[in-house]
N, C-alpha and C. Protein backbone atom coordinates (compact mmCIF):
# COMPACT_ATOMS: atom_id res chain seq x y z
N UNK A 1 -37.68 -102.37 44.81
CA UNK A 1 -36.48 -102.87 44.17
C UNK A 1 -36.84 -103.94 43.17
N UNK A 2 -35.96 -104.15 42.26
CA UNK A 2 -36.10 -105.24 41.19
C UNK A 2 -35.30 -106.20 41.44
N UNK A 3 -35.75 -107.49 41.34
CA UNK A 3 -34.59 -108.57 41.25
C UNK A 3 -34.86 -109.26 39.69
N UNK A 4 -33.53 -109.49 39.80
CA UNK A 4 -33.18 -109.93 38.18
C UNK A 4 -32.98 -111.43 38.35
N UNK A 5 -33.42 -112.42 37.74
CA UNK A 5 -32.84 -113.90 37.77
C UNK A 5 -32.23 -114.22 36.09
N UNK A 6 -31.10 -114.55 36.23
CA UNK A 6 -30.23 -115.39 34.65
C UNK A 6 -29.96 -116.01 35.22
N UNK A 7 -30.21 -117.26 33.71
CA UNK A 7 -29.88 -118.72 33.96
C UNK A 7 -28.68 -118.92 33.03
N UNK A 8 -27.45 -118.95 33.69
CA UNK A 8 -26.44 -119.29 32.56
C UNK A 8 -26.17 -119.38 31.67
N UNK A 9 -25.17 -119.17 31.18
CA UNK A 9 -25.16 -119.86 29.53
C UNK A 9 -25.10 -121.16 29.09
N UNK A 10 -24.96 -121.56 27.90
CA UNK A 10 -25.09 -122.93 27.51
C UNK A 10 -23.54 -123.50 27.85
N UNK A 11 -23.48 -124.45 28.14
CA UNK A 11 -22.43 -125.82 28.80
C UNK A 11 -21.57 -126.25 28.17
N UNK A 12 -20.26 -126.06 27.92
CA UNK A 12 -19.53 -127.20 26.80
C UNK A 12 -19.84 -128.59 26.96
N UNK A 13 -20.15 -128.76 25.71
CA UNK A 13 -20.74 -130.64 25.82
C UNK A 13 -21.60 -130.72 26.34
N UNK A 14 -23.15 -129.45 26.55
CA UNK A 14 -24.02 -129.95 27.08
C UNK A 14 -25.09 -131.02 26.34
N UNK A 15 -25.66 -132.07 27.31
CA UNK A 15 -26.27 -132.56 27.54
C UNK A 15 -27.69 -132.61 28.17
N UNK A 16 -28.41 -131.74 28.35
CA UNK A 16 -29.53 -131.26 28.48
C UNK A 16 -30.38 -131.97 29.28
N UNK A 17 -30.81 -133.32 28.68
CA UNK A 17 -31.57 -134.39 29.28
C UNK A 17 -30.91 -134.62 30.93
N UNK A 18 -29.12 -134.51 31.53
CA UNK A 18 -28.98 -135.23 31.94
C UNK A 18 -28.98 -133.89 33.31
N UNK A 19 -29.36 -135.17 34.64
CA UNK A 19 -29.31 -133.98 35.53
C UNK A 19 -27.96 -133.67 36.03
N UNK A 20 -27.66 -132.39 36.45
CA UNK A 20 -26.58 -132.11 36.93
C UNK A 20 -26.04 -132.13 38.73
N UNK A 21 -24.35 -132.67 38.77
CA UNK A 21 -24.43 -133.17 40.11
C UNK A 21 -23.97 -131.87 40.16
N UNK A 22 -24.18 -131.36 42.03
CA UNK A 22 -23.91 -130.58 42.55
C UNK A 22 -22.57 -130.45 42.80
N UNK A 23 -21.76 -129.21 42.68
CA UNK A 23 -20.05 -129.14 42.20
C UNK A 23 -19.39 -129.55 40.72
N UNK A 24 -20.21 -129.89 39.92
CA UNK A 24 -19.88 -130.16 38.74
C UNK A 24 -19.16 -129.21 38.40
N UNK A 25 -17.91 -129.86 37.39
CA UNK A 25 -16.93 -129.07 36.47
C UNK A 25 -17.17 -128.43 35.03
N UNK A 26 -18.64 -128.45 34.87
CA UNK A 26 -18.74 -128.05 33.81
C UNK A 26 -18.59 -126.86 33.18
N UNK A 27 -17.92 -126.17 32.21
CA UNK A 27 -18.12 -124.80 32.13
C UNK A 27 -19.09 -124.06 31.31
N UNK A 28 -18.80 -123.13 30.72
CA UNK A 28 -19.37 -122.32 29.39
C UNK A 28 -18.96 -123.01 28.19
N UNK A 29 -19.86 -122.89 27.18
CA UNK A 29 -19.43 -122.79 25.88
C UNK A 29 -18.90 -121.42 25.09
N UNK A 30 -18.70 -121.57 24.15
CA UNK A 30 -18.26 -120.15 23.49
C UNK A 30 -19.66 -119.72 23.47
N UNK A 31 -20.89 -120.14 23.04
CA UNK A 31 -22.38 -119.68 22.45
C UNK A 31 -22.65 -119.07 24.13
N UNK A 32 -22.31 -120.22 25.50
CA UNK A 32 -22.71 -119.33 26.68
C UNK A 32 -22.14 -118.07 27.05
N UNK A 33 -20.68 -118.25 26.29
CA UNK A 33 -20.03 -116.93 27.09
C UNK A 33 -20.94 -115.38 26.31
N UNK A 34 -20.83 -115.98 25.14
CA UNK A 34 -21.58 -114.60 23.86
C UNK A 34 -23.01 -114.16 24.78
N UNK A 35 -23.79 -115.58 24.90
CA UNK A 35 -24.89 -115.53 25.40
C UNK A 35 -24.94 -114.41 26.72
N UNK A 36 -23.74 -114.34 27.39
CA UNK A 36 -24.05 -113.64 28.76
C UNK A 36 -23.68 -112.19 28.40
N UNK A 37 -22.71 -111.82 27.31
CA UNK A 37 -22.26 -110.71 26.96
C UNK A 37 -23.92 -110.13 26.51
N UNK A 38 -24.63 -111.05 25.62
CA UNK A 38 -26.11 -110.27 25.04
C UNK A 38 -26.77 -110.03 26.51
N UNK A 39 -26.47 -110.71 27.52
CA UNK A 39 -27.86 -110.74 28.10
C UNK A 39 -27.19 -109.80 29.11
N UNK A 40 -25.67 -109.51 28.87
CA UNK A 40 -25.12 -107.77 30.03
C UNK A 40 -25.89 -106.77 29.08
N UNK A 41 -25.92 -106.54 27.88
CA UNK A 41 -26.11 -105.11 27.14
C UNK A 41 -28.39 -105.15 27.84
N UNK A 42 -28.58 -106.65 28.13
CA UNK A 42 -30.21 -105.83 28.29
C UNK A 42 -30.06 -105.90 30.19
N UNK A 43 -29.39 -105.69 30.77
CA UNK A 43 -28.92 -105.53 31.93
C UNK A 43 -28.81 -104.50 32.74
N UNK A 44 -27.54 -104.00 31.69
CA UNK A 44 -27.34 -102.52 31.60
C UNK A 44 -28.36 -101.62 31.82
N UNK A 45 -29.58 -101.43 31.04
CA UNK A 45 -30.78 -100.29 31.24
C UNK A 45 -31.72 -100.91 32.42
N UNK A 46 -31.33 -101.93 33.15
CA UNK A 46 -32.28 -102.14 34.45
C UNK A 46 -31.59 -101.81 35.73
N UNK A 47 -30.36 -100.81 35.97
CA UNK A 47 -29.56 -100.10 37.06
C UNK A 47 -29.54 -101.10 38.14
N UNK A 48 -28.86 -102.30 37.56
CA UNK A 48 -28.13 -103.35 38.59
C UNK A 48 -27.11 -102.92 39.23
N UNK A 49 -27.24 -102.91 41.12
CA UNK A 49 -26.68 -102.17 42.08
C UNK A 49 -25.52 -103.51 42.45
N UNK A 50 -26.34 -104.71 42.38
CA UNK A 50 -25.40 -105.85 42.76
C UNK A 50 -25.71 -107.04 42.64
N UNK A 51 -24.91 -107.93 42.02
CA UNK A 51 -25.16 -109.07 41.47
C UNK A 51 -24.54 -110.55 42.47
N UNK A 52 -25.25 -111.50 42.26
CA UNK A 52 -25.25 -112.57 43.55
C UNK A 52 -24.91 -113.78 42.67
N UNK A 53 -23.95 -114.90 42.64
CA UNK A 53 -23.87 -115.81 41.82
C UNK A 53 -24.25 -116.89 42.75
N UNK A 54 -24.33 -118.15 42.14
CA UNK A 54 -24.18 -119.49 42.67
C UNK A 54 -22.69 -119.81 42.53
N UNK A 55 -22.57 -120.97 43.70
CA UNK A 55 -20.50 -120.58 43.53
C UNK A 55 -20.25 -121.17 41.91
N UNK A 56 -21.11 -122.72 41.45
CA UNK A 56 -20.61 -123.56 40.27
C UNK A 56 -20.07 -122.76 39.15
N UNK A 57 -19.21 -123.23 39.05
CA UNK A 57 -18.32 -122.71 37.53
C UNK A 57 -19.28 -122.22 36.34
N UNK A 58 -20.26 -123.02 35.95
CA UNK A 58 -20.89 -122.51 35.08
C UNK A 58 -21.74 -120.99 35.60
N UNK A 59 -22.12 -120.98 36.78
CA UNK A 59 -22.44 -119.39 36.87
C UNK A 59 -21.30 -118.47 37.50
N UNK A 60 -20.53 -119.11 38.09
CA UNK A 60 -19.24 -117.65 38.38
C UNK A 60 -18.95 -117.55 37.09
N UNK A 61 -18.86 -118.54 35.95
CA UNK A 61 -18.27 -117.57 34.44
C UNK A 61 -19.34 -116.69 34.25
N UNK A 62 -20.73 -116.69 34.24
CA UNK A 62 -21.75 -116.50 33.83
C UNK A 62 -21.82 -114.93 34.43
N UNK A 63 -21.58 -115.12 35.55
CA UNK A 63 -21.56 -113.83 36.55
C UNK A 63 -20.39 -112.90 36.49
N UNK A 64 -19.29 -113.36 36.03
CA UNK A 64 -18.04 -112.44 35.85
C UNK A 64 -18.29 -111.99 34.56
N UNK A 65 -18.39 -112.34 33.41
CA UNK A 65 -19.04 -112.02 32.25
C UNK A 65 -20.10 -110.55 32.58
N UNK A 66 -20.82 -110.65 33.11
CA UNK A 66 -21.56 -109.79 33.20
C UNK A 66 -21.33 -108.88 34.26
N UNK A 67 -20.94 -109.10 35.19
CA UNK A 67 -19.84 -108.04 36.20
C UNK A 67 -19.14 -107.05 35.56
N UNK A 68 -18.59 -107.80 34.77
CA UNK A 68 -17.31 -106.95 34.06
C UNK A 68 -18.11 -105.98 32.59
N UNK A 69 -19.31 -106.55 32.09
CA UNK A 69 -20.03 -105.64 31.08
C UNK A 69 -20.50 -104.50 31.81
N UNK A 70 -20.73 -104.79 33.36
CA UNK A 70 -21.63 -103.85 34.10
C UNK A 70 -21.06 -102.69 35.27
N UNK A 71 -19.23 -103.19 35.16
CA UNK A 71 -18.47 -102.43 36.01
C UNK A 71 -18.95 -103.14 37.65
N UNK A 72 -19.24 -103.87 37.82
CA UNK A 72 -19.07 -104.72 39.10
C UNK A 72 -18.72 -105.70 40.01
N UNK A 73 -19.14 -105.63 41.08
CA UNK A 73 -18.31 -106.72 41.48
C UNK A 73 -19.43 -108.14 41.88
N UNK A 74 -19.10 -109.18 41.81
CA UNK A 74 -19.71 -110.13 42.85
C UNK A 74 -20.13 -110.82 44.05
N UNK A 75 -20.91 -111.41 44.33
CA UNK A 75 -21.16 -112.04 46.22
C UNK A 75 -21.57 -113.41 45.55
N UNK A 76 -20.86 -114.33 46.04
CA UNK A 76 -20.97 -115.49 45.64
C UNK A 76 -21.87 -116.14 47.02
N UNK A 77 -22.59 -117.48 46.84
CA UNK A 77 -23.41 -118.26 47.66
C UNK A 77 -23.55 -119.44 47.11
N UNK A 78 -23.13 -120.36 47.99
CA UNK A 78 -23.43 -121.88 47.79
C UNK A 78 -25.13 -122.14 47.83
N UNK A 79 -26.03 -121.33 48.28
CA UNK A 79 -27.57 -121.18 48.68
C UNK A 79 -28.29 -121.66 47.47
N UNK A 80 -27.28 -120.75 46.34
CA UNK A 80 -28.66 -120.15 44.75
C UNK A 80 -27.52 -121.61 44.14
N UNK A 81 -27.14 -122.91 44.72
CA UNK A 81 -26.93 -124.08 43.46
C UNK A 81 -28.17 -124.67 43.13
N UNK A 82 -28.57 -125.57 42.01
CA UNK A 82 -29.95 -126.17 41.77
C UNK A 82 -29.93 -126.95 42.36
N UNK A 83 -31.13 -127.28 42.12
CA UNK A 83 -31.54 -128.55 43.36
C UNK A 83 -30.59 -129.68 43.55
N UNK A 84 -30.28 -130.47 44.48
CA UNK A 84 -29.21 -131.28 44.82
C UNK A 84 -30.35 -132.47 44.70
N UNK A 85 -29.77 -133.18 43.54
CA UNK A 85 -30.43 -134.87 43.21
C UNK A 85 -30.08 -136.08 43.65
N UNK A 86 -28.99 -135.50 44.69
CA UNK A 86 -28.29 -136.91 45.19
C UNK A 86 -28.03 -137.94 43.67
N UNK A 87 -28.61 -138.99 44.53
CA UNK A 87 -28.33 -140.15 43.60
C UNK A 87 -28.73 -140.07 42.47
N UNK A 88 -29.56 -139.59 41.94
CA UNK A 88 -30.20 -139.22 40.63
C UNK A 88 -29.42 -138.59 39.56
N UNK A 89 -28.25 -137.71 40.48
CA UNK A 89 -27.54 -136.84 39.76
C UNK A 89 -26.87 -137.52 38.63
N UNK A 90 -26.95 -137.39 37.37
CA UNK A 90 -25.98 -137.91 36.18
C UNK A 90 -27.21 -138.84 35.50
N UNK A 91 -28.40 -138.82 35.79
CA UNK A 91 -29.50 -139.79 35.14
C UNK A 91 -29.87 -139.01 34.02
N UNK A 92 -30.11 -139.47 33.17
CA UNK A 92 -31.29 -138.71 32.10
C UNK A 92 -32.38 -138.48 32.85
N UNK A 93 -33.02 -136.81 32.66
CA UNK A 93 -34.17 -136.88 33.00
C UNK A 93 -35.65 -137.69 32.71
N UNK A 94 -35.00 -138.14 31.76
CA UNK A 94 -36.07 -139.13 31.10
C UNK A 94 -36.42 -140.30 32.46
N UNK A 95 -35.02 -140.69 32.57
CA UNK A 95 -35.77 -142.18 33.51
C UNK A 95 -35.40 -141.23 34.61
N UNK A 96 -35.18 -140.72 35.24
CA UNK A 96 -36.03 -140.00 36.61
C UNK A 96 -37.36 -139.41 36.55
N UNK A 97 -37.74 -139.18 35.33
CA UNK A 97 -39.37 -138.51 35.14
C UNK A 97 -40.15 -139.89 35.25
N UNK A 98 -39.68 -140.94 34.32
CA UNK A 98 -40.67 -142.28 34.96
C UNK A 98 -40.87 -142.58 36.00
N UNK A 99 -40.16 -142.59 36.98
CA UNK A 99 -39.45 -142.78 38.44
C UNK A 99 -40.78 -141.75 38.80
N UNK A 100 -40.73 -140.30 38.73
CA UNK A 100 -41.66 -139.38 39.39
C UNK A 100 -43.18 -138.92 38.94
N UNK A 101 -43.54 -139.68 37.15
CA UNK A 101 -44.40 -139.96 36.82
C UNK A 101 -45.33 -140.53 37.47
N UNK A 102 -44.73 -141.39 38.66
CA UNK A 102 -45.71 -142.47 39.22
C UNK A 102 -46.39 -141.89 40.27
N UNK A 103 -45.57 -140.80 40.63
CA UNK A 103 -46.35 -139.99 42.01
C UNK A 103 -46.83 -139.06 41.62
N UNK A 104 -47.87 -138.81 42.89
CA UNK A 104 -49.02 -137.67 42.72
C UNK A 104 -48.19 -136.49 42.82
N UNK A 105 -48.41 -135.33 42.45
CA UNK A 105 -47.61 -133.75 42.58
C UNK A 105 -47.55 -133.83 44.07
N UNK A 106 -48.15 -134.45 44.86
CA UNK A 106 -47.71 -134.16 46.46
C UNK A 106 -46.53 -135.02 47.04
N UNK A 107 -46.65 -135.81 46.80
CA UNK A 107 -45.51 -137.17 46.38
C UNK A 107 -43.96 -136.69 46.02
N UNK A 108 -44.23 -136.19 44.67
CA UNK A 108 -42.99 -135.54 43.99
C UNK A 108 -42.61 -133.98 44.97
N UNK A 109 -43.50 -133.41 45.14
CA UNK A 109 -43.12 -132.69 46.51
C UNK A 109 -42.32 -132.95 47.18
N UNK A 110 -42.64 -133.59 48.07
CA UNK A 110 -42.21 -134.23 49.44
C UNK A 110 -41.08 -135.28 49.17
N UNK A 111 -40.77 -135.92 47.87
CA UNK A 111 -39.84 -137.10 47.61
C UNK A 111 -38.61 -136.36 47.68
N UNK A 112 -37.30 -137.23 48.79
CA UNK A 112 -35.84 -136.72 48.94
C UNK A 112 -35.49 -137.62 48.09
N UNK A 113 -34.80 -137.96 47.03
CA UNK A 113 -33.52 -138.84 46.71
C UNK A 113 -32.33 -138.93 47.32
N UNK A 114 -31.87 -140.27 47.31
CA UNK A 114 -30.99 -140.70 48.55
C UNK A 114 -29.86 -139.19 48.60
N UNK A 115 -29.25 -139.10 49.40
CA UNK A 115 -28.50 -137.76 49.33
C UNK A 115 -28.56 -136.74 48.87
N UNK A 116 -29.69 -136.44 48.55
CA UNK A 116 -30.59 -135.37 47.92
C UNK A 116 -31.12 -134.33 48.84
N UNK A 117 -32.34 -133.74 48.09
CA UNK A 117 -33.23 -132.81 48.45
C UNK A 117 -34.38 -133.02 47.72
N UNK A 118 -35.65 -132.68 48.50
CA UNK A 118 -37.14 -132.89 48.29
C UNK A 118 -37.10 -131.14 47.37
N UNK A 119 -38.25 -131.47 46.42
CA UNK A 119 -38.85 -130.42 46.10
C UNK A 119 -38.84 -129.51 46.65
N UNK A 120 -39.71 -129.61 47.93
CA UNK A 120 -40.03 -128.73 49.00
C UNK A 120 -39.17 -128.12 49.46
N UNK A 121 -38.02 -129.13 49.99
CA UNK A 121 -36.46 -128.41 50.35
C UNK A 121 -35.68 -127.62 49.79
N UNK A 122 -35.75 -127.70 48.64
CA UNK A 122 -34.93 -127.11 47.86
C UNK A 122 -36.08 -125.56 47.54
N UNK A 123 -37.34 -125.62 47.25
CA UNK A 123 -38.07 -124.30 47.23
C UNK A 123 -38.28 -123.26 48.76
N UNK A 124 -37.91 -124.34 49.56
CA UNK A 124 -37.58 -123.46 50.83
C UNK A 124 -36.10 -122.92 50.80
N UNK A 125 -35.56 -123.70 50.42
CA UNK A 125 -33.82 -123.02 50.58
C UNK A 125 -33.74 -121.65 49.38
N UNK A 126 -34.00 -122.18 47.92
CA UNK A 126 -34.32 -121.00 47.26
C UNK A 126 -35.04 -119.43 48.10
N UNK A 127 -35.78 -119.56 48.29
CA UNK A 127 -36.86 -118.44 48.48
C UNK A 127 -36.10 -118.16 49.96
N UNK A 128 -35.45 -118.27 50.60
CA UNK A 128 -35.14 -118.00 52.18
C UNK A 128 -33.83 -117.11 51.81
N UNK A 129 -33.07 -117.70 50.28
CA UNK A 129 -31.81 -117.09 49.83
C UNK A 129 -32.55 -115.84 49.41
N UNK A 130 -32.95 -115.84 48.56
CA UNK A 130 -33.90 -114.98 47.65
C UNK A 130 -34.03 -113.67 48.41
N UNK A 131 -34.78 -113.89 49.91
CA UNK A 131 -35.13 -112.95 50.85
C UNK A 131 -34.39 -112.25 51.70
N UNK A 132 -32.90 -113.37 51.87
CA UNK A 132 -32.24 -112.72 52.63
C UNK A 132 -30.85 -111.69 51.50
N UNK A 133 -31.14 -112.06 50.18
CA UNK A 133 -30.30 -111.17 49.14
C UNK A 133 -31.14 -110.24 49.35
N UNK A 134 -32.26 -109.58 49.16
CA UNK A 134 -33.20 -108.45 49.08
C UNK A 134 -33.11 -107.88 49.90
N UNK A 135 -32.89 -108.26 51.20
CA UNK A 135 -32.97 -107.35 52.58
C UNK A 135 -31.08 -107.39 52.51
N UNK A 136 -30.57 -107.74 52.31
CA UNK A 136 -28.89 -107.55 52.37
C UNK A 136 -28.52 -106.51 51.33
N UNK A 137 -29.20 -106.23 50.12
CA UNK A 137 -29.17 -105.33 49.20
C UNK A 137 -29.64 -103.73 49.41
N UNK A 138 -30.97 -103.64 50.49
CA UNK A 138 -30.93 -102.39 50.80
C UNK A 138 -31.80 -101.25 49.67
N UNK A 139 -32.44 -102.06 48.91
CA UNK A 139 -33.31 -101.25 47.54
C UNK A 139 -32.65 -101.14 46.48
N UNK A 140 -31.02 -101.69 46.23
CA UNK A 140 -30.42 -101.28 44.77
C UNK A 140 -31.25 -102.70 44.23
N UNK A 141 -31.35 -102.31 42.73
CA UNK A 141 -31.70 -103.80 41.84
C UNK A 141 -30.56 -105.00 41.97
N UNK A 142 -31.23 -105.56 42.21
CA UNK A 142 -30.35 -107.00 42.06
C UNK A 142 -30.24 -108.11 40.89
N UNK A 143 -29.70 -108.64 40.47
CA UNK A 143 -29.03 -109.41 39.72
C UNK A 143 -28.53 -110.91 40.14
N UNK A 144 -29.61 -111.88 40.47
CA UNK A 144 -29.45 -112.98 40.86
C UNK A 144 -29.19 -114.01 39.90
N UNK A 145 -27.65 -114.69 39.35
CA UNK A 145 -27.40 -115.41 38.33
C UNK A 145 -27.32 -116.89 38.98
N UNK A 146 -27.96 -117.37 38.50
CA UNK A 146 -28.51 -119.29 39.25
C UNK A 146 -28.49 -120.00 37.99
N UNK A 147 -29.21 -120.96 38.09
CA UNK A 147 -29.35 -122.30 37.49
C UNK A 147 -31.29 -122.74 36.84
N UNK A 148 -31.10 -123.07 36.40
CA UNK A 148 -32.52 -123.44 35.35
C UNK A 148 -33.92 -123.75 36.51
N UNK A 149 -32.88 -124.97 37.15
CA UNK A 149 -34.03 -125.47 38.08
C UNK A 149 -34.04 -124.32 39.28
N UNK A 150 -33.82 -123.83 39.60
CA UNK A 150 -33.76 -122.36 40.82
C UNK A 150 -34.97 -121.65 39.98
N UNK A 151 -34.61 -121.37 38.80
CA UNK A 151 -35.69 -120.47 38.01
C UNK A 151 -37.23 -120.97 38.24
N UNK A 152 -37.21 -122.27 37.57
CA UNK A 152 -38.04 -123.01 37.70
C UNK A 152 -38.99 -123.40 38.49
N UNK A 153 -38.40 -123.37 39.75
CA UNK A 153 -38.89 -123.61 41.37
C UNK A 153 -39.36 -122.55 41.70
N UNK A 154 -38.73 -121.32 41.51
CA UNK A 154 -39.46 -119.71 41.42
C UNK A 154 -40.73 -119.37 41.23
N UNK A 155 -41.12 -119.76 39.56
CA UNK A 155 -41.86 -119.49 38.95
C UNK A 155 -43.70 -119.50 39.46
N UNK A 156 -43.85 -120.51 40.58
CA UNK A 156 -45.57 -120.73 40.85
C UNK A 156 -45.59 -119.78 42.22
N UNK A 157 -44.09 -119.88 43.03
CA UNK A 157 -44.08 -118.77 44.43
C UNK A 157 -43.94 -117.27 43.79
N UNK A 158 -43.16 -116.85 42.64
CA UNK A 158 -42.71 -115.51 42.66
C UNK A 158 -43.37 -115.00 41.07
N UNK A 159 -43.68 -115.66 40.68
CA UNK A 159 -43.94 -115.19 39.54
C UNK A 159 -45.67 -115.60 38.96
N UNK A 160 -45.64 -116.53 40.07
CA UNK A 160 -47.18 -116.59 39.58
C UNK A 160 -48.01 -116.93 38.78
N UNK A 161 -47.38 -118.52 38.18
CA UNK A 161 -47.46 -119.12 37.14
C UNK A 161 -47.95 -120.82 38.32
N UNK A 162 -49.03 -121.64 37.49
CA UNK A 162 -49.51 -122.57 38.59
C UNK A 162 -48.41 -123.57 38.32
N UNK A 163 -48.47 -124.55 39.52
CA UNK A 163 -47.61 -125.38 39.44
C UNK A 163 -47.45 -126.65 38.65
N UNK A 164 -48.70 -126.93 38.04
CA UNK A 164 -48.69 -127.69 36.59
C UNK A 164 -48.07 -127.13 35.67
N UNK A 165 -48.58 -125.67 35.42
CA UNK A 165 -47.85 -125.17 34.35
C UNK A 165 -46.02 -125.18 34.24
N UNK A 166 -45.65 -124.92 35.70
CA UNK A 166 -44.36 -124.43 35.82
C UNK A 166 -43.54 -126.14 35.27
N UNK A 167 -44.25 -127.17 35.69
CA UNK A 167 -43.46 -128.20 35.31
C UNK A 167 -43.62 -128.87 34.12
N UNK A 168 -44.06 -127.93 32.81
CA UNK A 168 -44.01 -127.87 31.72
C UNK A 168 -43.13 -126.98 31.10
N UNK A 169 -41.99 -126.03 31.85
CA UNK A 169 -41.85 -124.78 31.42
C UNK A 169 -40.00 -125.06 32.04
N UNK A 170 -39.00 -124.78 31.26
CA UNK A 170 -37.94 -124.38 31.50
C UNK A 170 -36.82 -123.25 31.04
N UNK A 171 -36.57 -122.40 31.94
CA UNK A 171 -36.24 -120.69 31.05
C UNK A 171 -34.82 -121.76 30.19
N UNK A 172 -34.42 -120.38 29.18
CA UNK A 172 -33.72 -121.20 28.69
C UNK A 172 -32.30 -120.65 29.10
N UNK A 173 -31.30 -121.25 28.23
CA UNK A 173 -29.54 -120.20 28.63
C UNK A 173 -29.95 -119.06 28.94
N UNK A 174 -29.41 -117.87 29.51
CA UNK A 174 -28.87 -116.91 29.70
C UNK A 174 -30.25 -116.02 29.81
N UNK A 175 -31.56 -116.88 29.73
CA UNK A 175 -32.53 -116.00 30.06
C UNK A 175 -33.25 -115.47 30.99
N UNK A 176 -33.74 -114.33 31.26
CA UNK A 176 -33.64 -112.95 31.81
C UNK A 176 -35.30 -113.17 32.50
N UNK A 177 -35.32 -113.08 33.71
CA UNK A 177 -36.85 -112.45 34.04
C UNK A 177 -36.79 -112.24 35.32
N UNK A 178 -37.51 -110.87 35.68
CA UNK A 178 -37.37 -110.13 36.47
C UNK A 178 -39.02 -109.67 37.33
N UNK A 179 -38.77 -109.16 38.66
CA UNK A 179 -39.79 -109.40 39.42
C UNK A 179 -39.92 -108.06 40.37
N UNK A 180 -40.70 -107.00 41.29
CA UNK A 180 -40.38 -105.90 41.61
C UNK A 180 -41.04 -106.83 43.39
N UNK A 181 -39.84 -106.39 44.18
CA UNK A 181 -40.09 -106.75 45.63
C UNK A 181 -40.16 -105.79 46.59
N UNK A 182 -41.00 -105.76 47.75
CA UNK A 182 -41.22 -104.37 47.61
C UNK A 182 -41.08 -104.87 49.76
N UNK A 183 -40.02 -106.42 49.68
CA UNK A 183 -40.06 -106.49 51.46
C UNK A 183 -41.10 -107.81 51.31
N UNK A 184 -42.03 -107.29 51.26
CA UNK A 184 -43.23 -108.78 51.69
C UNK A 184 -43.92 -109.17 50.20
N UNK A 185 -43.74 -108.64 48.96
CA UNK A 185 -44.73 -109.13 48.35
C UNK A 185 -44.00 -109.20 46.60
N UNK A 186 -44.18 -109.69 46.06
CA UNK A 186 -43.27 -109.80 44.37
C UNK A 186 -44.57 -109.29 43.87
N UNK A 187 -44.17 -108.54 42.75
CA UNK A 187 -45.33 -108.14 41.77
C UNK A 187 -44.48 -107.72 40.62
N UNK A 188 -45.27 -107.56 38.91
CA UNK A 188 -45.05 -107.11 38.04
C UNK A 188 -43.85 -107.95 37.66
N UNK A 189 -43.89 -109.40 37.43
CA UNK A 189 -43.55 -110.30 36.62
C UNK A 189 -42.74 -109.85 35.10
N UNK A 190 -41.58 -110.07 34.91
CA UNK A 190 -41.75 -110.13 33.28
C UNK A 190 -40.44 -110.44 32.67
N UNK A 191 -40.22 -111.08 31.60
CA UNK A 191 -39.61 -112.01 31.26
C UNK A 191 -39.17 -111.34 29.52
N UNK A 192 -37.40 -111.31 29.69
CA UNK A 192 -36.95 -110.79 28.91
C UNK A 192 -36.29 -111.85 27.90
């Protein structure tokens, strides 16, 4: 089976630098909604059986958008939100990167922010969702629409990119990359 990961479209009034709190009201822009309509037509030729959103507004638009290009329906999960920053949430990433600059990659691992989630936590909660969509799906392709940092956190477990690299690397709106799971093992990476 194939699983599909999109990362939303772009944000009205986004702000990029700043991190996002968990439940945020933010929605689509007009450029995200277009954005998800392009990224249903390269969708379409990969025989998506069923598509999985994160509940936040910015991906249920993201996911109905493309439901509706693809004649389907949705399964929503609080599981696939991005990482929860607690207190951090609403900082520029800038001064939270100074903040995590100072620690070693094992450090930044393992670091919770107050009402938060650790690295670690959040790449265990990802990948446990991940596994239990694949075995709930039954072999149709899937269509997992999440959030940047979900992608992100992916990338050194499922895709196979090292973990220096991955924290140089962020997919962008509405972009597409896909992975073949076959039960125990991801292979054949590739990024649309």
């Amino acid at each position: 089976m194939k699983i599909v990961f999109v990362r939303h479209g772009e944000l009205e009034g986004e702000n990029a630098s700043v991190l996002h709190d968990v439940d945020d009201l933010v929605s689509l822009s007009e450029k995200g909604r277009n954005t998800m309509v392009s990224a249903s037509t390269a969708l379409k030729s990969m025989e998506i059986g069923t598509i999985v959103s994160s509940l936040e507004i910015r991906t249920r638009e993201s996911a109905e958008i493309i439901a509706r290009e693809l004649s389907l329906s949705v399964r929503y999960t609080d599981e696939l939100q991005g990482r929860k920053w607690g207190d951090f949430a609403g900082k520029s990433w800038y001064e939270v990167s100074k903040f995590l600059s100072a620690k070693t990659l094992e450090e930044r691992y393992k670091f919770i922010p107050l009402q938060g989630e650790s690295w670690e936590q959040f790449e265990l909660r990802i990948l446990k969702v991940v596994e239990a969509i694949a075995k709930d799906t039954t072999g149709k392709n899937v269509c997992i629409i999440s959030h940047g940092s979900v992608i992100r956190v992916l990338l050194p477990k499922i895709f196979g990119v090292p973990v220096e690299e991955s924290l140089k690397m962020y997919p962008e709106y509405g972009s597409i990359r896909s992975v073949e799971y076959n039960g125990q093992n991801y292979t054949n990476p590739s990024v649309f």
